[in-house]
N, C-alpha and C. Protein backbone atom coordinates (compact mmCIF):
# COMPACT_ATOMS: atom_id res chain seq x y z
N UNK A 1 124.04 98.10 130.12
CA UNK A 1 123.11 97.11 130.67
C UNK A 1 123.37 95.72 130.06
N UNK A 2 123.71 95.87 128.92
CA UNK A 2 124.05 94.35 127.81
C UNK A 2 125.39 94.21 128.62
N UNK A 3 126.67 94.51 128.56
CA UNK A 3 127.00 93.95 129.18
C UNK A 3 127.31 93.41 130.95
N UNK A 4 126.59 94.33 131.87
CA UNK A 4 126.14 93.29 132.92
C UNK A 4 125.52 92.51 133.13
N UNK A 5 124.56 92.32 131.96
CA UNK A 5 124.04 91.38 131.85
C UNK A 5 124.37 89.90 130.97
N UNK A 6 125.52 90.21 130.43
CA UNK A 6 126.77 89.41 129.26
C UNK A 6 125.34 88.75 128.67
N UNK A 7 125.16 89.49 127.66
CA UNK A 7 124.18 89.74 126.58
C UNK A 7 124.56 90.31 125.44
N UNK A 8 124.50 90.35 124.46
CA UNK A 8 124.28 91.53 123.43
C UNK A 8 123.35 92.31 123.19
N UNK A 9 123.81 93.40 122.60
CA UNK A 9 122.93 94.29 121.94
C UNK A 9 122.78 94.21 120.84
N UNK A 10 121.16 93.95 120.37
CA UNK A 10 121.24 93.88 119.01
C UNK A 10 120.39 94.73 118.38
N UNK A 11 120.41 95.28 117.42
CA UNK A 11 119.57 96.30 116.37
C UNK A 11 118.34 95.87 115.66
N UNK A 12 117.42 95.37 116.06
CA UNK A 12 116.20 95.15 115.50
C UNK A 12 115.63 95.50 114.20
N UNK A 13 115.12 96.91 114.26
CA UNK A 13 114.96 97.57 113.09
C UNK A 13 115.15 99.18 113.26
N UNK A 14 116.24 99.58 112.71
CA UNK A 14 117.88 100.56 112.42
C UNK A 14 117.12 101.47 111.65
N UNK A 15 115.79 101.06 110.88
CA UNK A 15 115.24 102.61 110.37
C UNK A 15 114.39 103.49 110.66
N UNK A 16 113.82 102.41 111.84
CA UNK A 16 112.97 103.85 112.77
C UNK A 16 113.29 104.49 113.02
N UNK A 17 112.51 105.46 113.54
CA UNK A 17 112.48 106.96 114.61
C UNK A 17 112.08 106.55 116.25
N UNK A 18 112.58 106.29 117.24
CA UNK A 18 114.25 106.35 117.47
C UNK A 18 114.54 104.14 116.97
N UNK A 19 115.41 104.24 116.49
CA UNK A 19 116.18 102.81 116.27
C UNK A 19 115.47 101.66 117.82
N UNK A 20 115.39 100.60 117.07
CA UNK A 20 114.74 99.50 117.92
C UNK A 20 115.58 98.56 118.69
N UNK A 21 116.37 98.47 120.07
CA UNK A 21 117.18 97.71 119.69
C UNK A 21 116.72 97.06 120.97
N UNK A 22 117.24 95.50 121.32
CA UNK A 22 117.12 94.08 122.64
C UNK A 22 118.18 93.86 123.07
N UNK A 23 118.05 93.58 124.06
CA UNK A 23 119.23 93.34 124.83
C UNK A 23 118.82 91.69 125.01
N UNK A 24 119.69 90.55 124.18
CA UNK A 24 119.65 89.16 124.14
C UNK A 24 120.58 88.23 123.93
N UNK A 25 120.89 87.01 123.69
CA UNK A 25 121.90 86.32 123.50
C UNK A 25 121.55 86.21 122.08
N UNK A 26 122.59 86.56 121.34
CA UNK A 26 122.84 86.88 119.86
C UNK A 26 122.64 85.46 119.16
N UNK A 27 123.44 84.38 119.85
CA UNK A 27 123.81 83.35 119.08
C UNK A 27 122.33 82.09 119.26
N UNK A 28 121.80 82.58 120.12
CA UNK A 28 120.38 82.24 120.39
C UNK A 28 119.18 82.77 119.78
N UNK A 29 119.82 84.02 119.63
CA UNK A 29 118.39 84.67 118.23
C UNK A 29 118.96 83.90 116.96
N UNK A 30 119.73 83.64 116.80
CA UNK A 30 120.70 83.51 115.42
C UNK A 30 119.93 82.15 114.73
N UNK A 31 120.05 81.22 116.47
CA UNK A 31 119.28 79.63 116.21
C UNK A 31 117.87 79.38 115.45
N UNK A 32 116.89 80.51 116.40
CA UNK A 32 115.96 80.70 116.66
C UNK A 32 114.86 81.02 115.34
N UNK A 33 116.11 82.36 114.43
CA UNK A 33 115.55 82.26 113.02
C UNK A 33 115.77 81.07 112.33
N UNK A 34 116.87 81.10 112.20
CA UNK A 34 117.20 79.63 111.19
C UNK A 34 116.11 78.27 111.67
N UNK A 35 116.04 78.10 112.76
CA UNK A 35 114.99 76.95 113.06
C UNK A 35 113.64 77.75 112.30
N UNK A 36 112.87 78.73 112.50
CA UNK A 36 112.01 79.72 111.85
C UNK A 36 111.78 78.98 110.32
N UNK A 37 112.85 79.64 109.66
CA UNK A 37 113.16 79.47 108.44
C UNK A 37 112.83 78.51 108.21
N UNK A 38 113.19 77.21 108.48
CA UNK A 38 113.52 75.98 108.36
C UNK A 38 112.09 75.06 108.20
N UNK A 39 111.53 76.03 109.31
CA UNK A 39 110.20 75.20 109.47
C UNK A 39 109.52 75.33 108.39
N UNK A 40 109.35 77.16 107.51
CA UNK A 40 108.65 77.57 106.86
C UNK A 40 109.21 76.89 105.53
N UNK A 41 109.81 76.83 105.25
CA UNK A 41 110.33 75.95 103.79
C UNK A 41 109.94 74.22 104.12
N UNK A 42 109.88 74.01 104.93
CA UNK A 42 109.72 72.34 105.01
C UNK A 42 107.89 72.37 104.67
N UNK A 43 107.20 73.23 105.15
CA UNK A 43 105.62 73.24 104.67
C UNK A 43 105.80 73.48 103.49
N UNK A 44 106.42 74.26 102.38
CA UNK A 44 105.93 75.02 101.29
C UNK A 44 105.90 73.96 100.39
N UNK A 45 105.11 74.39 99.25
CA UNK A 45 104.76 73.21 98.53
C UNK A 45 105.44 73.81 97.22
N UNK A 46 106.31 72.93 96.64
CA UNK A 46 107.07 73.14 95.17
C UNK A 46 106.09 73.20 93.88
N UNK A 47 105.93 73.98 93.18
CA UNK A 47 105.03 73.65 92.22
C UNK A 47 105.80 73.05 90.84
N UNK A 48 105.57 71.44 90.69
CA UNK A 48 106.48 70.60 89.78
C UNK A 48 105.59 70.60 88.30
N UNK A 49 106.84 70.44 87.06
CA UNK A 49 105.56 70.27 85.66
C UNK A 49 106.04 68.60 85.55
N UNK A 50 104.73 68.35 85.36
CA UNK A 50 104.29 67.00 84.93
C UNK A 50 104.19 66.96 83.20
N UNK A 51 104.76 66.02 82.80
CA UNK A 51 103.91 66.12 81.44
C UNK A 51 103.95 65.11 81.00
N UNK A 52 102.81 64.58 80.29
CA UNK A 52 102.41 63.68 79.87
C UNK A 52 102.32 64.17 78.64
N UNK A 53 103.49 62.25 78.12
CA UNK A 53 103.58 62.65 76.52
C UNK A 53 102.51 61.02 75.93
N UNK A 54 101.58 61.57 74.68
CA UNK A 54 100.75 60.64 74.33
C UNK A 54 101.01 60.54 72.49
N UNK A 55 100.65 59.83 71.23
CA UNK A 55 100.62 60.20 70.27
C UNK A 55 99.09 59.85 70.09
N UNK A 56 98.90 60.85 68.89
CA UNK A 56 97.49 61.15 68.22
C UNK A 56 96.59 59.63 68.10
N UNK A 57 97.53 58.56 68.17
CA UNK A 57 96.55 57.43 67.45
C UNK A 57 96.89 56.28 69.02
N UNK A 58 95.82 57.20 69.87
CA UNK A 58 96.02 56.61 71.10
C UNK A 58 94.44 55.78 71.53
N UNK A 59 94.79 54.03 72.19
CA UNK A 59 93.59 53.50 72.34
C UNK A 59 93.13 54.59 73.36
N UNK A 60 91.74 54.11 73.93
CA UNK A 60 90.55 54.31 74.66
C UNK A 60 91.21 54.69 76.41
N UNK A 61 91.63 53.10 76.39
CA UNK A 61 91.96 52.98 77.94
C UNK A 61 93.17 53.54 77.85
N UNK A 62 94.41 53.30 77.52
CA UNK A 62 95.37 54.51 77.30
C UNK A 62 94.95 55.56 77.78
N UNK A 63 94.47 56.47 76.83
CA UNK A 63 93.67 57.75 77.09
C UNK A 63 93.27 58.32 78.83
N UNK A 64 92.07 56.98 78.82
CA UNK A 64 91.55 57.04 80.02
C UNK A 64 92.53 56.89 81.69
N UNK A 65 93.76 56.36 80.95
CA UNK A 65 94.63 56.41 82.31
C UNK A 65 95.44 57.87 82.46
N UNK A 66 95.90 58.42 80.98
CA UNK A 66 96.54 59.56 81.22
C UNK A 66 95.50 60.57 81.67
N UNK A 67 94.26 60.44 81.53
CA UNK A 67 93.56 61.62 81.98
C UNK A 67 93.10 61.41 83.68
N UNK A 68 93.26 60.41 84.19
CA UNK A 68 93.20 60.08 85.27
C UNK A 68 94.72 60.74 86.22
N UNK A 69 95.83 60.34 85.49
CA UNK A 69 96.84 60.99 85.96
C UNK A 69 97.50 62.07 85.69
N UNK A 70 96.40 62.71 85.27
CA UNK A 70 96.49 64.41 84.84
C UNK A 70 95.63 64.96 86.47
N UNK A 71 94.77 64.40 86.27
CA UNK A 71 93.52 64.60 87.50
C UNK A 71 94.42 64.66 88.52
N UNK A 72 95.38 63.70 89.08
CA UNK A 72 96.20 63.55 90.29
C UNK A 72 96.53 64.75 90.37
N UNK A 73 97.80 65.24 89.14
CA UNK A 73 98.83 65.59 88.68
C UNK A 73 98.12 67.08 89.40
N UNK A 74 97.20 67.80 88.78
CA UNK A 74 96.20 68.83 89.31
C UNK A 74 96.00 68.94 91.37
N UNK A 75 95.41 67.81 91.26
CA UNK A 75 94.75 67.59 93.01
C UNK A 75 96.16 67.88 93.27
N UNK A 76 97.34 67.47 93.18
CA UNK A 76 98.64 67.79 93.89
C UNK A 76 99.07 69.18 93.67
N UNK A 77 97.96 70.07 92.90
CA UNK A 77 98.46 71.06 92.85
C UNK A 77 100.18 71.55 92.12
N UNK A 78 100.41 70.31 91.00
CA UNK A 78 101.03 71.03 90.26
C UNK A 78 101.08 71.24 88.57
N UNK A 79 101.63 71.78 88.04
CA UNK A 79 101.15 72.10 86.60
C UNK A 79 101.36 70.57 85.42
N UNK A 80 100.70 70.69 84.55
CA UNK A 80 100.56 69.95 83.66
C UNK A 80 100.83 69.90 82.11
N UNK A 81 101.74 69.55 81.38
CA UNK A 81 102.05 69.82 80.47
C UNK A 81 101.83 68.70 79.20
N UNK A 82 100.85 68.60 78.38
CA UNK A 82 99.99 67.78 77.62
C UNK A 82 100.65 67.93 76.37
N UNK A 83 101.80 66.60 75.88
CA UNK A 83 102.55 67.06 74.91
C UNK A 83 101.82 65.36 73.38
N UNK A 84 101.52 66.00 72.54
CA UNK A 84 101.02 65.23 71.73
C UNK A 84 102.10 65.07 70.48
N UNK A 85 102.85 63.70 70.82
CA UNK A 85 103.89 63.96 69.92
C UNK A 85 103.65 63.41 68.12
N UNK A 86 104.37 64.03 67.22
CA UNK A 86 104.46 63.28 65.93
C UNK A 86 105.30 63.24 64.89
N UNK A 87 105.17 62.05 64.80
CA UNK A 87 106.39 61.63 63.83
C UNK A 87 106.40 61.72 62.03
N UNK A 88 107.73 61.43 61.57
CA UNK A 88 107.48 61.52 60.23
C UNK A 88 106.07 62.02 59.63
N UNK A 89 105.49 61.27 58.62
CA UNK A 89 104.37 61.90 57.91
C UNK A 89 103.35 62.27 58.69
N UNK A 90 103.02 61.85 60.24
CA UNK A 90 101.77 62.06 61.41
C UNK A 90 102.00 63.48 60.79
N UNK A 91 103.14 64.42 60.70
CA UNK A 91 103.03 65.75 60.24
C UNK A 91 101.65 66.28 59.60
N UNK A 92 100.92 65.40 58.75
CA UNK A 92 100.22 65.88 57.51
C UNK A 92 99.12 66.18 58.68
N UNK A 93 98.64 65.12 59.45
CA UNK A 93 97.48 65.31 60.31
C UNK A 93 97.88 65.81 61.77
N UNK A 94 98.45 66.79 61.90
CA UNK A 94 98.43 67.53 62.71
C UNK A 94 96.97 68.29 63.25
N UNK A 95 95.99 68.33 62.64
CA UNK A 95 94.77 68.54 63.02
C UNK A 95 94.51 67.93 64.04
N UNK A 96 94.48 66.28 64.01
CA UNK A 96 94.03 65.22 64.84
C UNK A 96 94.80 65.63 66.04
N UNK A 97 96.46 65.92 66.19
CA UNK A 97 96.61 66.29 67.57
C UNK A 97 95.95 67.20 67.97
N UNK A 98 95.59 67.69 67.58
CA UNK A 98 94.83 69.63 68.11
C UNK A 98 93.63 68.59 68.72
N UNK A 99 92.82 68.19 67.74
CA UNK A 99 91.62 67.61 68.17
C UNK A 99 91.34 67.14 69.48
N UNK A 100 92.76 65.82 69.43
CA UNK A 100 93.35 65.41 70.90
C UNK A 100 93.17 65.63 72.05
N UNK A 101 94.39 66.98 71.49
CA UNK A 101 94.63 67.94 73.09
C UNK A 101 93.18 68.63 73.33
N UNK A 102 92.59 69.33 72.36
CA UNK A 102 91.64 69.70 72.93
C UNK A 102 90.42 68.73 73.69
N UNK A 103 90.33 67.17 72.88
CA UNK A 103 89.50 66.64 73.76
C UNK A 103 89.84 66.23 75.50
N UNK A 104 91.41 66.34 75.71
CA UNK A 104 91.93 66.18 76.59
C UNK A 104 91.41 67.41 77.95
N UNK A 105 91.05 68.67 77.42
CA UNK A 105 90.70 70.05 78.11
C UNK A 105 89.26 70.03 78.18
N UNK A 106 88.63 69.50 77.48
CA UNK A 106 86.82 69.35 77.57
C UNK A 106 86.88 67.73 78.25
N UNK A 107 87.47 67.10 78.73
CA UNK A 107 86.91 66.09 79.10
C UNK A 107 87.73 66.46 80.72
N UNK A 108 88.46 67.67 81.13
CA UNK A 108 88.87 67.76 82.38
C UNK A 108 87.96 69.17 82.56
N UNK A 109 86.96 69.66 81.70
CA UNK A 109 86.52 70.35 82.36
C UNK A 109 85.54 70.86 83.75
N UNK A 110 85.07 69.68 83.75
CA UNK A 110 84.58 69.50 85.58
C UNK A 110 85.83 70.02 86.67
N UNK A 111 86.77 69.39 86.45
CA UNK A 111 87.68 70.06 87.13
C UNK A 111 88.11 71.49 87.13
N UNK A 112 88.56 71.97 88.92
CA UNK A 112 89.10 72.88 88.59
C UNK A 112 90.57 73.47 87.77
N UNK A 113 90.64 73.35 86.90
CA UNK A 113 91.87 73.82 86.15
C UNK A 113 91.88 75.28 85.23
N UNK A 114 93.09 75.53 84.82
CA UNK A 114 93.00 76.93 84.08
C UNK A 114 93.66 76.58 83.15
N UNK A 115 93.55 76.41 81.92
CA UNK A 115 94.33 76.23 81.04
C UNK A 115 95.07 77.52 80.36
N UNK A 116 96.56 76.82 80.97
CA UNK A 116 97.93 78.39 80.80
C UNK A 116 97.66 78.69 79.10
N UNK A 117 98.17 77.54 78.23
CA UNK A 117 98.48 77.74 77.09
C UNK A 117 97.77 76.80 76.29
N UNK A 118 97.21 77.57 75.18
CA UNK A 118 95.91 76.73 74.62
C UNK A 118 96.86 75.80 73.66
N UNK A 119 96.18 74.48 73.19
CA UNK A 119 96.97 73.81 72.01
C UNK A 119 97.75 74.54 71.05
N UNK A 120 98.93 74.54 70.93
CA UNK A 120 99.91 74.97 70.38
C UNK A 120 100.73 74.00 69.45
N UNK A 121 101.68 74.35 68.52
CA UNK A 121 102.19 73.36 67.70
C UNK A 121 104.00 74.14 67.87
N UNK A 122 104.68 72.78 68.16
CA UNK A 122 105.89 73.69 69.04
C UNK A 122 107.14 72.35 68.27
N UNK A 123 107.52 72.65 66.85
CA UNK A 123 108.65 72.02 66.32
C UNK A 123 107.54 70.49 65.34
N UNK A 124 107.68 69.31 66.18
CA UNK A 124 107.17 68.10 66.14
C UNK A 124 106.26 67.41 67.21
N UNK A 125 105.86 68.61 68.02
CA UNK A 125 104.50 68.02 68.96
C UNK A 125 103.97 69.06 68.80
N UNK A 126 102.25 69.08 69.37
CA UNK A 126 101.53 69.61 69.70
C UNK A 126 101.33 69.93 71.58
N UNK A 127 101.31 70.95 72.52
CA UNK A 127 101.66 71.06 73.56
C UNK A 127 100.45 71.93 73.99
N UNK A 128 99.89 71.79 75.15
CA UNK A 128 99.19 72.60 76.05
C UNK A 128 99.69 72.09 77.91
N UNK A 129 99.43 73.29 78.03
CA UNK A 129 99.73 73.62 79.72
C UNK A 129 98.30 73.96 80.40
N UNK A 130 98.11 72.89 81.48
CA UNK A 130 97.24 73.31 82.67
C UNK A 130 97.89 73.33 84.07
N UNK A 131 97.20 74.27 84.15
CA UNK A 131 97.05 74.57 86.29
C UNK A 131 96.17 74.52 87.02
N UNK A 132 96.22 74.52 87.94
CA UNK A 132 95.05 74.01 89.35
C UNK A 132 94.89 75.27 89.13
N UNK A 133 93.63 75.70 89.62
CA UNK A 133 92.89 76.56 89.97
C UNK A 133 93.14 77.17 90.91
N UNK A 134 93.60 78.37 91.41
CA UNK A 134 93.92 78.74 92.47
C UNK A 134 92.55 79.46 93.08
N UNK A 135 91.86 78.94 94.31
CA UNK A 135 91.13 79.28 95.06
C UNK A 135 91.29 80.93 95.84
């Protein structure tokens, strides 16, 4: 029948009981996924890490802008990585970054976020990870 009809035969799905198969133009199904495909990856949304690097002895408004562009960073639905860096002797007060980062997680708590990894101390920064909330 495929070929009076100069068609192919093609195999659908080969593990049923009995085998599935169409009689169609091959190179036209062929298009048909790939356009498919194509579409479905052009919607999907990449989930990117952001991170914002700050040190411990940071002004007010400073502050107030990185936490604003943490907020974005979230609404875009991608992860956030809150790196509190320090130098030479800042070592001794490593407390104060903790303090930091943590005021950084209580002052986004209205938001929906999940915080991946709580304040951590990782070489010469202090580091925490947030994510959007998945609904």
């Amino acid at each position: 029948m495929a070929e009076e009809a100069e068609l192919d035969l093609v195999v659908i799905s080969p593990n049923q009981a009995p085998p599935v198969a169409k009689i169609l133009n091959y190179g036209k199904y062929r298009y048909e996924l790939e356009k498919k495909a194509k579409e479905a990856k052009k919607k999907q949304h990449v989930v990117e890490i952001k991170e914002i690097k700050v040190r411990y002895k940071i002004d007010t408004h400073d502050y107030e802008v990185r936490l604003k562009n943490i907020r974005k960073f979230i609404s875009q639905g991608n992860k956030v990585k809150i790196v509190v860096m320090l130098r030479g002797r800042e070592m001794q007060h490593s407390n104060l970054a903790f303090e930091l980062a943590e005021r950084f997680i209580s002052d986004l708590s209205e938001d929906p976020i999940v915080v991946e990894k709580k304040p951590m101390l990782e070489g010469r920064n202090v580091t925490a990870w947030l994510i959007p909330q998945s609904n």
